[in-house]
Each structure stands twice: as structure tokens, then as C-alpha cells.
C-alpha atoms as a PDB file:
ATOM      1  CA  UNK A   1      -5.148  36.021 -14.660  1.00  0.00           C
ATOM      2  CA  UNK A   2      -8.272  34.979 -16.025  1.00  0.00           C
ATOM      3  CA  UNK A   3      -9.464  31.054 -15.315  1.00  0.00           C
ATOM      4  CA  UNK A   4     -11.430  29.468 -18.324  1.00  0.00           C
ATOM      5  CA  UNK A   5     -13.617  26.835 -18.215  1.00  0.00           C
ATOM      6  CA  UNK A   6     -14.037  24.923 -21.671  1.00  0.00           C
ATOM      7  CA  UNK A   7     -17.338  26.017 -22.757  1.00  0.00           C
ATOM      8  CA  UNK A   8     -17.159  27.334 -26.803  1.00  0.00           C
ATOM      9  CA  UNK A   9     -14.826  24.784 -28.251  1.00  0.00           C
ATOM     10  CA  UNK A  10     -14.093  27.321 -31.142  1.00  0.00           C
ATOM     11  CA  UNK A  11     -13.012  29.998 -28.605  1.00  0.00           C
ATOM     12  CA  UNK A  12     -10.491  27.971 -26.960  1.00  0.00           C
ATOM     13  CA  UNK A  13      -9.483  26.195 -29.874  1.00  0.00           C
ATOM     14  CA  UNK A  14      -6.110  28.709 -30.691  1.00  0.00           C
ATOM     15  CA  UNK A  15      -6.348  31.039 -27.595  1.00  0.00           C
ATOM     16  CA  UNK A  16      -5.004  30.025 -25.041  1.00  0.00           C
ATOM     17  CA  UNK A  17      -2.787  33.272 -23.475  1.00  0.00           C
ATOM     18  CA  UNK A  18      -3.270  34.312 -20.640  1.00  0.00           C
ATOM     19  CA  UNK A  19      -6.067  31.252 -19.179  1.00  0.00           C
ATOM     20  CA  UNK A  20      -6.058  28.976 -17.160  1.00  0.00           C
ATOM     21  CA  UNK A  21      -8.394  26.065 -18.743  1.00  0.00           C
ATOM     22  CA  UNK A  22      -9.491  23.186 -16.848  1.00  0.00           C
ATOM     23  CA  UNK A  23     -10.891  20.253 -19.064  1.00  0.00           C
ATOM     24  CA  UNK A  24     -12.227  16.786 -18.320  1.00  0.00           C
ATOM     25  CA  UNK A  25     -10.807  13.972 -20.697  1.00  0.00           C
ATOM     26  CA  UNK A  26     -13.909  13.901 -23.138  1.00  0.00           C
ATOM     27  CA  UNK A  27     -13.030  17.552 -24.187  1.00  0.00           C
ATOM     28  CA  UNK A  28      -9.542  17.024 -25.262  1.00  0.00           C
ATOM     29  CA  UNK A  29     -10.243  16.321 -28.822  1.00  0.00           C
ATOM     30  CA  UNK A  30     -12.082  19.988 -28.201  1.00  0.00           C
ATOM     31  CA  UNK A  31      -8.491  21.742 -27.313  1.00  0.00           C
ATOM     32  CA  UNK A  32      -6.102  19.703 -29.254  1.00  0.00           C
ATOM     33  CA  UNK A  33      -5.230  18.940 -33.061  1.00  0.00           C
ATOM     34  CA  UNK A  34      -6.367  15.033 -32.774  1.00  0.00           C
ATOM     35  CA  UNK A  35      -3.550  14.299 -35.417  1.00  0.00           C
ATOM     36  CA  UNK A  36      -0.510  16.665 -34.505  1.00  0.00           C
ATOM     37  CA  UNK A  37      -1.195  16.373 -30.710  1.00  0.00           C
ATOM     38  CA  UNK A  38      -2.350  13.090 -30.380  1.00  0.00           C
ATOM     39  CA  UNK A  39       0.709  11.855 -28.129  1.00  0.00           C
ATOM     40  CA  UNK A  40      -0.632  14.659 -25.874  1.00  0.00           C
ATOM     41  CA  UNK A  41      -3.654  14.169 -25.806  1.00  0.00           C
ATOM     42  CA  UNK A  42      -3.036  10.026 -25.207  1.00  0.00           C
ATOM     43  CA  UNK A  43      -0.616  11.320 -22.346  1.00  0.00           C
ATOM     44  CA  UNK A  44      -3.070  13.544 -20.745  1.00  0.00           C
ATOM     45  CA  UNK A  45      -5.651  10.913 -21.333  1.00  0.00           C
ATOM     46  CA  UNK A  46      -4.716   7.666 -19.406  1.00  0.00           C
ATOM     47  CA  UNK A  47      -2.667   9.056 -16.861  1.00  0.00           C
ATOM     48  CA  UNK A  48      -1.149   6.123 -14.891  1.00  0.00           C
ATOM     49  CA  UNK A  49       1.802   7.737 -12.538  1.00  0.00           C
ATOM     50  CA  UNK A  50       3.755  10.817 -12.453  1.00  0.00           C
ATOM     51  CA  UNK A  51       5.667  12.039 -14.680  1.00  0.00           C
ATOM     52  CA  UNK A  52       6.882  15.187 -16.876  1.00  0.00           C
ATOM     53  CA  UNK A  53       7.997  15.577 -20.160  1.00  0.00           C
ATOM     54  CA  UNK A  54       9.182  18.202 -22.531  1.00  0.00           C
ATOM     55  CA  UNK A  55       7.925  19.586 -25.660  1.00  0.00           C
ATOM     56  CA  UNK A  56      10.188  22.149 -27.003  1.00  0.00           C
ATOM     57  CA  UNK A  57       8.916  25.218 -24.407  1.00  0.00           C
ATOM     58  CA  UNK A  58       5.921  23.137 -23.222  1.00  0.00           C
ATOM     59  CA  UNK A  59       5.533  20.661 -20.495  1.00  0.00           C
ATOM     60  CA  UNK A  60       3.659  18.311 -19.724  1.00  0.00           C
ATOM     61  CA  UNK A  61       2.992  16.653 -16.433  1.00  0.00           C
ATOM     62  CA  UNK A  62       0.712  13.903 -15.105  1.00  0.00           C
ATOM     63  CA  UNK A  63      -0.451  13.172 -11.595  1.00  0.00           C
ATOM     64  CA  UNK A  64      -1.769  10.151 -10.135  1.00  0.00           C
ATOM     65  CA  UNK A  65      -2.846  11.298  -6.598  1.00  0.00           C
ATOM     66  CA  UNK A  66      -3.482   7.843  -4.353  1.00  0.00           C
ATOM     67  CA  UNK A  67      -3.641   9.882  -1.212  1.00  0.00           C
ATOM     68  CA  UNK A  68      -6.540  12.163  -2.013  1.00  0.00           C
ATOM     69  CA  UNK A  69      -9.800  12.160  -0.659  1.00  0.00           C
ATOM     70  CA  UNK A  70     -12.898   9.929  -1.913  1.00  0.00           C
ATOM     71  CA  UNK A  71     -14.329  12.093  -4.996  1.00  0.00           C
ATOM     72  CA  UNK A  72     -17.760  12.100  -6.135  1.00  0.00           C
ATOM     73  CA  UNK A  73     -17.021   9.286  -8.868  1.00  0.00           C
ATOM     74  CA  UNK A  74     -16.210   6.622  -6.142  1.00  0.00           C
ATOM     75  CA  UNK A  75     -12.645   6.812  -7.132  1.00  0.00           C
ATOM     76  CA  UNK A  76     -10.305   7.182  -4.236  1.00  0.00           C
ATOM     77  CA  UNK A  77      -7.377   8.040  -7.020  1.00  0.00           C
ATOM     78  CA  UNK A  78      -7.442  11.600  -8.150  1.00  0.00           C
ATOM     79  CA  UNK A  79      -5.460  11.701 -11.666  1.00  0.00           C
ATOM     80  CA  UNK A  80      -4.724  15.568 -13.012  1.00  0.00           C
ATOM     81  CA  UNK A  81      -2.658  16.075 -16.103  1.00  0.00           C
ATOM     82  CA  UNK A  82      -1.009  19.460 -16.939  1.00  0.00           C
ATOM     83  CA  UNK A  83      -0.117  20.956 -20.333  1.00  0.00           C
ATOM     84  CA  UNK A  84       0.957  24.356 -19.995  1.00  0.00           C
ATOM     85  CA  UNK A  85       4.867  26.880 -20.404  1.00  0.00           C
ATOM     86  CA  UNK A  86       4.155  28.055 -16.508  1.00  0.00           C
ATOM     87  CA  UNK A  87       4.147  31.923 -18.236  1.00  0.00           C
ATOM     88  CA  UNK A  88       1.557  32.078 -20.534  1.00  0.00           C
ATOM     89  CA  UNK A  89      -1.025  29.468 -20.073  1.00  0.00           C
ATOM     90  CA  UNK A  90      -1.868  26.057 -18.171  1.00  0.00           C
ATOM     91  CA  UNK A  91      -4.689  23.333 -19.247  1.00  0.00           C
ATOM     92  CA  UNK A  92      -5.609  21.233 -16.579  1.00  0.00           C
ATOM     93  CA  UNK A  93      -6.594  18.034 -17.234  1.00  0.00           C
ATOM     94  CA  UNK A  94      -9.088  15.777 -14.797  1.00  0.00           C
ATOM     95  CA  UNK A  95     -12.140  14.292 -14.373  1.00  0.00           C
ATOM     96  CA  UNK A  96     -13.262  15.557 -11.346  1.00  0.00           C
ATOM     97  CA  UNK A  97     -13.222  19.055 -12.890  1.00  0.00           C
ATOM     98  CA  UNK A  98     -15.236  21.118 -10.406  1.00  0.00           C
ATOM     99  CA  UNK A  99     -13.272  19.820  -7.510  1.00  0.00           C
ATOM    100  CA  UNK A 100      -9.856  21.205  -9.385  1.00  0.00           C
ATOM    101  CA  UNK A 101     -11.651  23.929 -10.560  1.00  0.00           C
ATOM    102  CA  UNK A 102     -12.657  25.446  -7.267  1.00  0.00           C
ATOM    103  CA  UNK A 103      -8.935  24.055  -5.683  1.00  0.00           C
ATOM    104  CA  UNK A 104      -7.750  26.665  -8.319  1.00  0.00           C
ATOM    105  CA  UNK A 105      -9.889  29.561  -8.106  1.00  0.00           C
ATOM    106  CA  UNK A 106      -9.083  29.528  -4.087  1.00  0.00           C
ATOM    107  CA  UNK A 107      -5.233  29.511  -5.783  1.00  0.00           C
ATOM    108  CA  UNK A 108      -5.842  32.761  -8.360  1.00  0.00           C
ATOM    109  CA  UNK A 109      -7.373  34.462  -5.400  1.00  0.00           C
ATOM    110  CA  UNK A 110      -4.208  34.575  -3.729  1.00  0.00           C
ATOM    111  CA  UNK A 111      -2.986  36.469  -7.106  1.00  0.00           C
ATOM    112  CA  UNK A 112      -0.533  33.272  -8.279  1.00  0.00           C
ATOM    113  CA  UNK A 113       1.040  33.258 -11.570  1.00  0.00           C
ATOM    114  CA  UNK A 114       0.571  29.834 -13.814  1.00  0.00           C
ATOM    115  CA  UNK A 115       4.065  28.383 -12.291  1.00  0.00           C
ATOM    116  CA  UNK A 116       2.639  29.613  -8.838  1.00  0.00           C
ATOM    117  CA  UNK A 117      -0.817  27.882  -8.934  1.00  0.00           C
ATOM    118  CA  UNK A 118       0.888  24.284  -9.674  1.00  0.00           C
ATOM    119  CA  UNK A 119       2.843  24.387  -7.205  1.00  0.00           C
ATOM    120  CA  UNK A 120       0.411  25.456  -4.941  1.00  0.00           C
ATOM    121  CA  UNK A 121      -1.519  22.637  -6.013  1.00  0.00           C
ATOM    122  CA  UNK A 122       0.125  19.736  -5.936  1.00  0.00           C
ATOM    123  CA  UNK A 123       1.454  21.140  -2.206  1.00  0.00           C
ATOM    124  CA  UNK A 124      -2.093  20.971  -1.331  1.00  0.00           C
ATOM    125  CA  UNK A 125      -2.539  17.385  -2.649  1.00  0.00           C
ATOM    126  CA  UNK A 126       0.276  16.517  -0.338  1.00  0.00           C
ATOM    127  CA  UNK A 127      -0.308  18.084   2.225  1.00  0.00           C
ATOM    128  CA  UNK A 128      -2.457  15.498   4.685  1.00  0.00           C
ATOM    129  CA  UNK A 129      -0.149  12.855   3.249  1.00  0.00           C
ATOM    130  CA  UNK A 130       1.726  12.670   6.467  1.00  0.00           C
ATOM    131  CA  UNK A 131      -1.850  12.545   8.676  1.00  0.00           C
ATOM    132  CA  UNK A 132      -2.433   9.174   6.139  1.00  0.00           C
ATOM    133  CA  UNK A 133       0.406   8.156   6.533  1.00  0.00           C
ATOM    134  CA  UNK A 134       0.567   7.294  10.317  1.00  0.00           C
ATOM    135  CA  UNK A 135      -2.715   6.403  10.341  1.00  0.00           C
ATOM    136  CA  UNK A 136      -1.427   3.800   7.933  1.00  0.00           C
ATOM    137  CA  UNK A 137       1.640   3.139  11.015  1.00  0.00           C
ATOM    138  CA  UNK A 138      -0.823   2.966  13.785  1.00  0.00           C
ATOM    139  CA  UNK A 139      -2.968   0.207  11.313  1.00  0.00           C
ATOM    140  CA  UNK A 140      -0.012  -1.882  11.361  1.00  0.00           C
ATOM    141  CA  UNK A 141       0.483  -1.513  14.952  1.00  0.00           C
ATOM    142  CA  UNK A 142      -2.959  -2.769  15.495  1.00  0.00           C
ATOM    143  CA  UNK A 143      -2.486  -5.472  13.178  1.00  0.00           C
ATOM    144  CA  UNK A 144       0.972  -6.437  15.084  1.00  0.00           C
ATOM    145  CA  UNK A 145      -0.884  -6.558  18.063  1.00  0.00           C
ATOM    146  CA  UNK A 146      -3.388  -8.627  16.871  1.00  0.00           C
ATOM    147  CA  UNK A 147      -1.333 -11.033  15.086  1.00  0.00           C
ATOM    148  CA  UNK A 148       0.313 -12.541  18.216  1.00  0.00           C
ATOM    149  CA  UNK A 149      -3.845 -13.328  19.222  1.00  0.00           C
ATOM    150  CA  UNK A 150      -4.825 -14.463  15.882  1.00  0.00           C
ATOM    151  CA  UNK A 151      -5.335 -18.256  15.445  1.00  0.00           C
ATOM    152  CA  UNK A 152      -6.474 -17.703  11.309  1.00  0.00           C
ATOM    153  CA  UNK A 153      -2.718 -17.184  10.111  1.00  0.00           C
ATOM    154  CA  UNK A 154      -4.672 -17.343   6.590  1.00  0.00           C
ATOM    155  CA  UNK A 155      -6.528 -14.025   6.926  1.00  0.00           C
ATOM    156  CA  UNK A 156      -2.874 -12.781   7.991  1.00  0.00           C
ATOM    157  CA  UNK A 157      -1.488 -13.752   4.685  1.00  0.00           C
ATOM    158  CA  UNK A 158      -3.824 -11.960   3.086  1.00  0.00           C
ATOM    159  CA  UNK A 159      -4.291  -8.480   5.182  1.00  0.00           C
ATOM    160  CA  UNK A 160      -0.065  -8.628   5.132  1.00  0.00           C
ATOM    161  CA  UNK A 161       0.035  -9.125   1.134  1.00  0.00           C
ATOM    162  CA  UNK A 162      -2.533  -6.306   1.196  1.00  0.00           C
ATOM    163  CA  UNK A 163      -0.107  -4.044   2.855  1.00  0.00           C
ATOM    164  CA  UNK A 164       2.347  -5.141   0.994  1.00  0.00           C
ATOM    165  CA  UNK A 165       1.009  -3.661  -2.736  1.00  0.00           C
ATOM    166  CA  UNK A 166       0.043  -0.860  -1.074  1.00  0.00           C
ATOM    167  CA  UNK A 167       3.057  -0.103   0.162  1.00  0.00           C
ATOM    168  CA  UNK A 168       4.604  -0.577  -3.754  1.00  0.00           C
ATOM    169  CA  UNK A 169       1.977   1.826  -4.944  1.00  0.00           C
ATOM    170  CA  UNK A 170       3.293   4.057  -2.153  1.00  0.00           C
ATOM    171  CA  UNK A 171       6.394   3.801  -3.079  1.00  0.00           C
ATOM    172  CA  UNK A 172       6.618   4.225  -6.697  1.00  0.00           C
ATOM    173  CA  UNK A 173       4.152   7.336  -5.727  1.00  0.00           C
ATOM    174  CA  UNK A 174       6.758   8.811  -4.295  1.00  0.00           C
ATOM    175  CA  UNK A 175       9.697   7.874  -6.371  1.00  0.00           C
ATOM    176  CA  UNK A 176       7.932   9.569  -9.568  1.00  0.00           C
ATOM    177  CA  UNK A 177       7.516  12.607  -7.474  1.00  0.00           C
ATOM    178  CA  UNK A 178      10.798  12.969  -6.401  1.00  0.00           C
ATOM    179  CA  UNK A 179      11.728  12.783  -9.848  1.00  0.00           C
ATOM    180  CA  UNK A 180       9.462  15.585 -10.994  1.00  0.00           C
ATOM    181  CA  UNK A 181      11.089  17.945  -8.282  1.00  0.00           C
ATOM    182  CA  UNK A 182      14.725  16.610  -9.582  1.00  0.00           C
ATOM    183  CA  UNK A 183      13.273  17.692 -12.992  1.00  0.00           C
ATOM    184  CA  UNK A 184      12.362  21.301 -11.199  1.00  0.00           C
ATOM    185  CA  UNK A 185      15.035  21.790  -9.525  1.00  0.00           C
ATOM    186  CA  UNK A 186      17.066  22.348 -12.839  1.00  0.00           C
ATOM    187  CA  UNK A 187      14.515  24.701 -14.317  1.00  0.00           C
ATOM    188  CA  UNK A 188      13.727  27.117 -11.649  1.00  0.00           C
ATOM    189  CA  UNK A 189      13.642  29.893 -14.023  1.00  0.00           C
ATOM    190  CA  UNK A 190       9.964  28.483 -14.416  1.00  0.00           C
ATOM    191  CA  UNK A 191       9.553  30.012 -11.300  1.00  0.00           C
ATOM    192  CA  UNK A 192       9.636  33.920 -11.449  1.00  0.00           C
ATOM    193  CA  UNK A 193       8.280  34.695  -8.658  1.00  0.00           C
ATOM    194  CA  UNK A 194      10.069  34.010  -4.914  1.00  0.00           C
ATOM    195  CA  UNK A 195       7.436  33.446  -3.538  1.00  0.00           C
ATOM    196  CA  UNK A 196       6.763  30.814  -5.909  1.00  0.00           C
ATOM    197  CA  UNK A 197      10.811  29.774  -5.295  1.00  0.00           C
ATOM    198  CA  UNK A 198      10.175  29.407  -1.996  1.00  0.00           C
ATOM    199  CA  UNK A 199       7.179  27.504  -2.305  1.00  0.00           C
ATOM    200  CA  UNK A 200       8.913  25.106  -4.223  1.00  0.00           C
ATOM    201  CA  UNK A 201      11.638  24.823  -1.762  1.00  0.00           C
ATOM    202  CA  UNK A 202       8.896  23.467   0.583  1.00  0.00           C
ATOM    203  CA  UNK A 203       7.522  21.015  -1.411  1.00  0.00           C
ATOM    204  CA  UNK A 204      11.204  19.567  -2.413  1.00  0.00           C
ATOM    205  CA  UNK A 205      11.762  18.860   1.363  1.00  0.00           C
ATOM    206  CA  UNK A 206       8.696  17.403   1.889  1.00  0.00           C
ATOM    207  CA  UNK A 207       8.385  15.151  -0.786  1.00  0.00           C
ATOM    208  CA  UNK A 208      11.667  12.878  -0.126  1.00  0.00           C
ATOM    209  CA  UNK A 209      10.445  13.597   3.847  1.00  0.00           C
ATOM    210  CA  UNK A 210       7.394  11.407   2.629  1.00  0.00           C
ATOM    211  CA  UNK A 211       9.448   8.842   0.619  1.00  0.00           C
ATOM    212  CA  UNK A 212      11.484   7.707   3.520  1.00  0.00           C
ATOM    213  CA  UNK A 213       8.379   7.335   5.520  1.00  0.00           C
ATOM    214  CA  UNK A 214       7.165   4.942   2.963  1.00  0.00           C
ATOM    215  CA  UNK A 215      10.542   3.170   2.808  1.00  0.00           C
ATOM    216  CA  UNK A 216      10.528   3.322   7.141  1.00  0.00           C
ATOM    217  CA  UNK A 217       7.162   1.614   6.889  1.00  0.00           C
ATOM    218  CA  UNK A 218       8.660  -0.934   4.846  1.00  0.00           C
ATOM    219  CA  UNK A 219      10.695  -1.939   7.370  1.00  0.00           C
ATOM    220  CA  UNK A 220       7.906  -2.320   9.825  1.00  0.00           C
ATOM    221  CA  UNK A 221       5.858  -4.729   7.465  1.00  0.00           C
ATOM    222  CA  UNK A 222       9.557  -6.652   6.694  1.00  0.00           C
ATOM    223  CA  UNK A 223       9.002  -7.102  10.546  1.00  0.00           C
ATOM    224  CA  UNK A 224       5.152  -7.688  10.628  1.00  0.00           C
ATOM    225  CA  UNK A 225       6.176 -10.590   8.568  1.00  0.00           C
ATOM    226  CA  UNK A 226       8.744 -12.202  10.162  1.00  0.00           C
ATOM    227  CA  UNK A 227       6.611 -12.044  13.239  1.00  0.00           C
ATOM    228  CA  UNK A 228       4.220 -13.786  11.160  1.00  0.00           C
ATOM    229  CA  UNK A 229       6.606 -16.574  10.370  1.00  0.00           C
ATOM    230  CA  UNK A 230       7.526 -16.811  13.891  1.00  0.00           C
ATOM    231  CA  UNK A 231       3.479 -17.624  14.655  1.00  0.00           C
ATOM    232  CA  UNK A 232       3.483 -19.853  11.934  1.00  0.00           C
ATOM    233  CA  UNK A 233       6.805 -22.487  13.126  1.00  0.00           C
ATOM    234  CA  UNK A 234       5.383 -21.634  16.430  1.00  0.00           C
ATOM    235  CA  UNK A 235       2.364 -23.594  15.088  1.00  0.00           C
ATOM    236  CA  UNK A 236       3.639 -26.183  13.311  1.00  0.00           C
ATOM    237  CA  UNK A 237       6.267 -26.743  16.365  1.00  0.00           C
ATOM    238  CA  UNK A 238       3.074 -27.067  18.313  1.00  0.00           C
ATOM    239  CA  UNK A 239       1.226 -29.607  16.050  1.00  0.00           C
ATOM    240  CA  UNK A 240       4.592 -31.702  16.005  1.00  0.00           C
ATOM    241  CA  UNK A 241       5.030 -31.696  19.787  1.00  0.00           C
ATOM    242  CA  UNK A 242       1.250 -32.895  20.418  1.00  0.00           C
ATOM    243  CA  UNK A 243       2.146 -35.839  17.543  1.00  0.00           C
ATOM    244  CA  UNK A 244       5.338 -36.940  19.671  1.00  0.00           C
ATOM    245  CA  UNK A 245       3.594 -36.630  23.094  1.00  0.00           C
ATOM    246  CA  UNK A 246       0.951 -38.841  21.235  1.00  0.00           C
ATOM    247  CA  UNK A 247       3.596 -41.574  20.004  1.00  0.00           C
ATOM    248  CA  UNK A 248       5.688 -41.642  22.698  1.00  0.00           C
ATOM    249  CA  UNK A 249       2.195 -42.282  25.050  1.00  0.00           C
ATOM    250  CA  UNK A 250       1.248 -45.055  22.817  1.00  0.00           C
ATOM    251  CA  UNK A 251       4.098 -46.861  21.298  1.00  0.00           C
ATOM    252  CA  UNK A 252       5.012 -49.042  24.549  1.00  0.00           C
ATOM    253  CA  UNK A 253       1.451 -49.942  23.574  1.00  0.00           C
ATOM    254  CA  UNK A 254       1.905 -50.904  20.306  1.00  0.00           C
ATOM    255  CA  UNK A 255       4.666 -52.890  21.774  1.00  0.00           C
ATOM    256  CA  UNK A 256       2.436 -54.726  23.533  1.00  0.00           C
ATOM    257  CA  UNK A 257       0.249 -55.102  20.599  1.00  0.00           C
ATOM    258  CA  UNK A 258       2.507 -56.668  18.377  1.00  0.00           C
ATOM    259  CA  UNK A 259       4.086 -58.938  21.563  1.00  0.00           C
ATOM    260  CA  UNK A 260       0.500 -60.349  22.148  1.00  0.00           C
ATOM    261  CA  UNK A 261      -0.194 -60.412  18.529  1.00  0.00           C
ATOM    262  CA  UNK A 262       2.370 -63.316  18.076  1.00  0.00           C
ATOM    263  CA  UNK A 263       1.299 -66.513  17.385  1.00  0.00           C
ATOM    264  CA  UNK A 264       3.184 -67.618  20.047  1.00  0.00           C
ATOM    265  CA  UNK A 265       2.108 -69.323  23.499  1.00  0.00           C
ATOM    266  CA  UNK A 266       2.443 -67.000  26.246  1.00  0.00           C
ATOM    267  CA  UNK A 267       3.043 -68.563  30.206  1.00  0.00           C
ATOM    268  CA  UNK A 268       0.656 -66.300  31.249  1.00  0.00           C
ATOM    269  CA  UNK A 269      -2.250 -67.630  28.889  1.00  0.00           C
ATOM    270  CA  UNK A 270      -2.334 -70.266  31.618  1.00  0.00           C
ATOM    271  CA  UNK A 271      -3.763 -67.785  34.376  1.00  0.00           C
ATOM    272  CA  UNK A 272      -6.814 -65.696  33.919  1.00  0.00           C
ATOM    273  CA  UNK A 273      -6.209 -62.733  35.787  1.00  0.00           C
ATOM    274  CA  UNK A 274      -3.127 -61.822  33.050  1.00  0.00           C
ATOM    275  CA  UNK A 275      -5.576 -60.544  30.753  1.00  0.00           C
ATOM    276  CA  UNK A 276      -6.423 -57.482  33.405  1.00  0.00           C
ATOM    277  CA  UNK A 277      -3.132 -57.095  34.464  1.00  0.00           C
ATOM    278  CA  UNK A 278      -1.789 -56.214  31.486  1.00  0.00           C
ATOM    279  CA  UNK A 279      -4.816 -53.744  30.590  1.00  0.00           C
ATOM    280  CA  UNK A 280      -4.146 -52.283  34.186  1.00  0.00           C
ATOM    281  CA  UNK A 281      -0.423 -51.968  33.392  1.00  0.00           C
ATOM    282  CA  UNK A 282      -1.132 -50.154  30.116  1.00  0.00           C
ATOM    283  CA  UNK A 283      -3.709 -47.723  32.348  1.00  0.00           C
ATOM    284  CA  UNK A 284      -1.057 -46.751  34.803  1.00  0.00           C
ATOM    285  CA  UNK A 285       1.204 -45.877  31.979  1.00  0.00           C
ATOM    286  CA  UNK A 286      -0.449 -44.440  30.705  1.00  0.00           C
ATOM    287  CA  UNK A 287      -1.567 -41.862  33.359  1.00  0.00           C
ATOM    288  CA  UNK A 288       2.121 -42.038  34.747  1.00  0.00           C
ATOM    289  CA  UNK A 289       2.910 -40.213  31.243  1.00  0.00           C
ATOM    290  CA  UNK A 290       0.327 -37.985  30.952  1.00  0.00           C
ATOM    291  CA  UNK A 291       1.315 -36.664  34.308  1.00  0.00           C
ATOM    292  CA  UNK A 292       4.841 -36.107  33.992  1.00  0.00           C
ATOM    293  CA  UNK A 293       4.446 -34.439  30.347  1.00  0.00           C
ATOM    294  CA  UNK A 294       2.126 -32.066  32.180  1.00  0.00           C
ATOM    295  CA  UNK A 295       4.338 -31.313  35.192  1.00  0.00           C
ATOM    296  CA  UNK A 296       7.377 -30.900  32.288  1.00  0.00           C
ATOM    297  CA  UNK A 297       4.349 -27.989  30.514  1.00  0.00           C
ATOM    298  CA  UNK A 298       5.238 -29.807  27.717  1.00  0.00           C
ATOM    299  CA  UNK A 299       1.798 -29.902  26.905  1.00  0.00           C
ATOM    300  CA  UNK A 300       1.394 -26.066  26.724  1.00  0.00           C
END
């Protein structure tokens, strides 16, 4: 099978049997009729999740790749869109085209057919996802651990609503691609070869294997946040146990306040020691509380 890069726009223009081309975006308008294909060319243009659809013996399928390693853009999100009949010919789609390009010259060398080398490659786009995957686990373990230490519950809110759209990106990631191997599943005859078959049969397991990881970590940030809560009334509990151990300290004294601050005559105006007596008895008091609050660790 002979791979085709897009080089003489005329050449490629009508003859496509037998190639596999690999395009960036700017040269669609090169391959395509910009009026009869311009829903195809749109599609294969802003790819923004997976998905496949049909055009009468053609299919085409986009890819929006959130696990994939940085490329040389600075884009951490690989996108690839596929137009091809998996018998004749494939155009792939991407903007990082010598990083696909070289993915699927190590594929031909392996002497794939067009169904064959798709499969191949989006197996090898998923295959580290479980690697980033518990690496994404053992970063919410850390963060668990430090979130019963952490005293700026704001910063929490924010790393844990992080997570959170990640994990929804994840997620629908997932979902799409379980819904392109559904679509597979009931067109195998795409796939003549067993070996390609078989293939497939991998990458069906392993996709749904990778959806209820996302769905298991799910669970553990559902818990990450209710732990969070838990720090957060532990707080507040906190601030409104220091406010009572404050009033109940100094509203005896207040009593006194307001008894003194009568415009009465007290008897013991008459004797001049009162004064001190009454400042010593608010002293001991105090003191007396203070100690048995701390004896109760009701200050802890």
C-alpha cells in the first residue's frame, strides 16, 4: 500500500485508490470539492469529540485524543479526523502531520490494510491511557492526604473543581469511544483481515475497561469532596465553639457590668476595698473557667 503525502494538489485531487493521504487542515480545500464536500470538510475541520458518521460507502470519523502526549504545537490535545471506505483509501486528517505520518508508516511496515492501520492507530493512542490514568488516582491520593493538613480550604475548592471538569472531559472521552466501537461492532465486514478482527476485539475490551476507570475515579472525587465538607463544618464547628467558650467566659461579666451600671446605690459603695474585690472576683473566674474548659479539651 502506498502512503501519500499531499504534495501536487492536482495529483491527489481525483486519485485517491490505493493511498493513504495524510493532510493538515489548511490542505483540505486541496482534496475536497469546497461546495459538494463542504460538510466534510467542516467535520474534518473543527473536530471537537469523537464521533463517526456515514456517507453512503464512506466514513468518516473524528478523534479528539486528551490523553496524548505534549506535541510540538503546545497542544496537549491531539485531534485526527478520518475520511476513508477502510478498502480502498484513507485521508487522515491532523495538524500535527509528521507525528501521524511517521505513527503510520511504522503501521504499513507491518503490511496493514487501510481498516488494519486505524485500528492500529487509535490502539496506540490508547494504549498508555491506563499508565495516565493512575497517575491521575495516585494525584488524588496525594491530594486526600493533604487535604486533612490543609488550613486554605479555598485552594481545595479550586484544585477539587479542577478535577472535577477533567474528569467530565474524561468521561465524555470515553463515552464517544465506546460508541464508535458499538458502531464497529455492527460492521465488521470492514475488517477483512483476522488479524485486523482480532485487533479490534482488543481495543473493544479495553475501551469500556477505561470508561469504568473514569466512572471508579468518580467515585473517589464524590469522596474527596465529602471529606472536604467534613474539613469545612469541622471548621466552622471550631470557630463556633471558640465564640461560646468566649461568651460563656464573659457574660457573668457583663452581668456585672450592667448590675454596676445601674443608677442605683450599692451597700458596698460605702467601703473602699469593694471596688478590688469585685475585680478580684471577676479574675478568679475567670481563670477558674479557663481551666476547666481546658481540662474538658474543649479548647482543642
Amino acid at each position: 500500500m502506498k502512503l501519500k503525502i499531499l504534495e501536487n494538489d492536482e495529483e491527489l485531487k481525483d486519485n485517491w485508490n490505493n493511498k493513504i493521504i495524510v493532510i493538515s487542515k489548511s490542505q483540505l480545500n486541496n482534496v475536497f470539492d469546497s461546495k459538494q464536500n463542504k460538510e466534510i470538510i467542516d467535520n474534518l475541520r473543527y473536530i471537537t469529540s469523537n464521533k463517526i458518521e456515514t456517507y453512503e460507502d464512506k466514513y468518516l470519523a473524528t478523534f479528539n485524543f486528551i490523553f496524548s502526549e505534549q506535541a510540538e504545537n503546545g497542544s496537549k490535545v491531539e485531534k485526527i479526523g478520518l475520511y476513508s471506505d477502510f478498502k480502498n483509501f484513507s485521508i487522515y486528517v491532523t495538524n500535527n502531520k509528521n507525528l501521524l505520518l511517521t505513527r503510520i508508516e511504522n503501521l504499513l511496515a507491518s503490511g496493514l490494510d487501510h481498516a488494519g492501520v486505524f485500528i492500529n492507530l487509535i490502539e496506540e493512542l490508547t494504549e498508555n491511557d491506563y499508565i495516565k490514568l493512575e497517575n491521575f488516582e495516585n494525584d488524588l491520593n496525594d491530594f486526600a492526604d493533604r487535604l486533612i493538613k490543609e488550613k486554605d480550604l479555598e485552594s481545595c475548592t479550586k484544585k477539587i473543581s479542577s478535577y472535577r471538569r477533567l474528569l467530565i472531559r474524561y468521561k465524555h472521552h470515553y463515552e464517544q469511544l465506546n460508541n464508535i466501537i458499538d458502531f464497529f461492532s455492527t460492521h465488521l465486514d470492514l475488517f477483512s483481515l483476522k488479524e485486523d478482527q482480532k485487533q479490534f476485539l482488543v481495543l473493544s475490551k479495553r475501551i469500556p475497561k477505561l470508561y469504568n476507570e473514569i466512572l471508579y475515579l468518580r467515585d473517589v472525587l464524590s469522596q474527596l469532596r465529602e471529606s472536604y465538607q467534613s474539613q469545612v463544618e469541622i471548621k466552622q464547628n471550631n470557630l463556633m465553639k471558640t465564640f461560646t467558650l468566649i461568651t460563656a467566659i464573659f457574660m457573668p461579666l457583663q452581668l456585672i457590668v450592667g448590675w454596676y451600671g445601674m443608677n442605683l446605690i450599692m451597700p458596698e459603695f460605702k467601703y473602699a476595698v469593694a471596688y478590688p474585690i469585685v475585680i478580684a472576683v471577676c479574675v478568679i473566674f475567670i481563670v477558674v473557667a479557663i481551666v476547666v474548659f481546658y481540662k474538658k479539651k474543649w479548647f482543642k
